[in-house]
C-alpha atoms as a PDB file:
ATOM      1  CA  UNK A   1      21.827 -63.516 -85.966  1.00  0.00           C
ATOM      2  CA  UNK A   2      24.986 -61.685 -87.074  1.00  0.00           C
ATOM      3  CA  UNK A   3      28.643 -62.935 -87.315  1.00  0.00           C
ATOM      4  CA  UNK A   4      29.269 -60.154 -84.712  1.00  0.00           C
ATOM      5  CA  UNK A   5      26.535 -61.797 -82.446  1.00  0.00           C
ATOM      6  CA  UNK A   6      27.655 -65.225 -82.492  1.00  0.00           C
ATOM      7  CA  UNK A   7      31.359 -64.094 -81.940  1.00  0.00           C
ATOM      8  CA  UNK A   8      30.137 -62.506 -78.711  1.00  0.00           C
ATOM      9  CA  UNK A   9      28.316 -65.060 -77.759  1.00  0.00           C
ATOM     10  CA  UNK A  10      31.263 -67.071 -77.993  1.00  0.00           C
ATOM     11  CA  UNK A  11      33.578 -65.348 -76.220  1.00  0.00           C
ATOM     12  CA  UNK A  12      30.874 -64.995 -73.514  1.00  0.00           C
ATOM     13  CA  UNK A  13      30.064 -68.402 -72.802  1.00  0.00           C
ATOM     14  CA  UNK A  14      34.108 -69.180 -72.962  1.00  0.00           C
ATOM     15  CA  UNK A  15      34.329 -66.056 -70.227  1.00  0.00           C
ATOM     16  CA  UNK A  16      31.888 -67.933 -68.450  1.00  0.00           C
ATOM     17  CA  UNK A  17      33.145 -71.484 -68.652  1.00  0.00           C
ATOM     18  CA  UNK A  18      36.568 -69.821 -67.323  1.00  0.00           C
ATOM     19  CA  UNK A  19      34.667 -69.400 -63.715  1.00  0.00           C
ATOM     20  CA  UNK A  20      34.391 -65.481 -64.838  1.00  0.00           C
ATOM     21  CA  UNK A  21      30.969 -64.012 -64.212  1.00  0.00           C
ATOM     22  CA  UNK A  22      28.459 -61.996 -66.641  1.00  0.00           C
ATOM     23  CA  UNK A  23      27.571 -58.906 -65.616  1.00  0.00           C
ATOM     24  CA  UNK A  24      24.292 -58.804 -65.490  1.00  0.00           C
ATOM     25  CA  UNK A  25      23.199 -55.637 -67.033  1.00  0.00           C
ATOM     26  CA  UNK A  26      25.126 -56.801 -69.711  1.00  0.00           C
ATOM     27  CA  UNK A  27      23.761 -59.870 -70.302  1.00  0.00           C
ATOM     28  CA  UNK A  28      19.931 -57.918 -69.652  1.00  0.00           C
ATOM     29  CA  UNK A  29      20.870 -55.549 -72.394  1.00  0.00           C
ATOM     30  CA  UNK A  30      22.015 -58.266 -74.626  1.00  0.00           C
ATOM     31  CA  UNK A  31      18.308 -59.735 -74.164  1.00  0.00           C
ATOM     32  CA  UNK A  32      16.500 -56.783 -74.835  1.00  0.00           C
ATOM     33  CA  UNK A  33      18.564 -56.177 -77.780  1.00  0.00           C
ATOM     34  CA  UNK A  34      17.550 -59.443 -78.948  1.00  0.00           C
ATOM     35  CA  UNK A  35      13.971 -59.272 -77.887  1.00  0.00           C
ATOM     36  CA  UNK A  36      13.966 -55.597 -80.119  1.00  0.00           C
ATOM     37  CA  UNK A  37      15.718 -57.294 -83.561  1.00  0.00           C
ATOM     38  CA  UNK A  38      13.242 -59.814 -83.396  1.00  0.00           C
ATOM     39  CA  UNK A  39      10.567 -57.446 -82.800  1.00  0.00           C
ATOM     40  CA  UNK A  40      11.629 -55.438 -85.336  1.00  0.00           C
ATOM     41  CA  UNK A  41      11.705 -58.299 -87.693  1.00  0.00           C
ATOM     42  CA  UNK A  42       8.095 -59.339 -87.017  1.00  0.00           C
ATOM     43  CA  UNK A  43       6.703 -55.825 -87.591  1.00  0.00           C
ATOM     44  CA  UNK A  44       8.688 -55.253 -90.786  1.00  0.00           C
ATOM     45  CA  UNK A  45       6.991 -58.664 -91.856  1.00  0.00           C
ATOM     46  CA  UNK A  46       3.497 -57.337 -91.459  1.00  0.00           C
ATOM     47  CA  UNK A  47       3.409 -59.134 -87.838  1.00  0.00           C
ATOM     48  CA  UNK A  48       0.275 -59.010 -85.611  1.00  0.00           C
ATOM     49  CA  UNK A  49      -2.265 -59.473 -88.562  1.00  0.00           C
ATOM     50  CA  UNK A  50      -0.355 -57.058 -91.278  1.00  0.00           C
ATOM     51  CA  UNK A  51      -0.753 -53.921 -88.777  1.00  0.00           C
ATOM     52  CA  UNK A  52       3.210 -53.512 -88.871  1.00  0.00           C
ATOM     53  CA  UNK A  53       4.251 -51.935 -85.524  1.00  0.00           C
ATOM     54  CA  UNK A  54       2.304 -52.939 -82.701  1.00  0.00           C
ATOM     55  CA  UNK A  55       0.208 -50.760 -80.461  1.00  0.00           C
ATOM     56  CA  UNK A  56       2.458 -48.737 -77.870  1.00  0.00           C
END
């Protein structure tokens, strides 16, 4: 996780504990940005039995 990516998260869950609400797209594109970095971590590790990128 970057320094960029924790200082979001930060001032998210400080938003949040202020009685503001997420948006939720945001917070759904946060995930799936996520969910893709680790993906793309995995595959660049040789991931799903050294086959790289996985099967579309």
């Amino acid at each position: 996780m970057t320094t960029s990516d924790l200082i979001r998260d930060w001032v998210a869950k400080g938003l949040a504990s202020a009685g503001r609400s997420l948006d939720p797209v945001t917070e759904l594109r946060r995930g799936l940005d996520t969910a893709q970095r680790a993906l793309d971590t995995f595959a660049a590790r040789g991931g799903a039995g050294g086959q790289g990128e996985a099967a579309a």
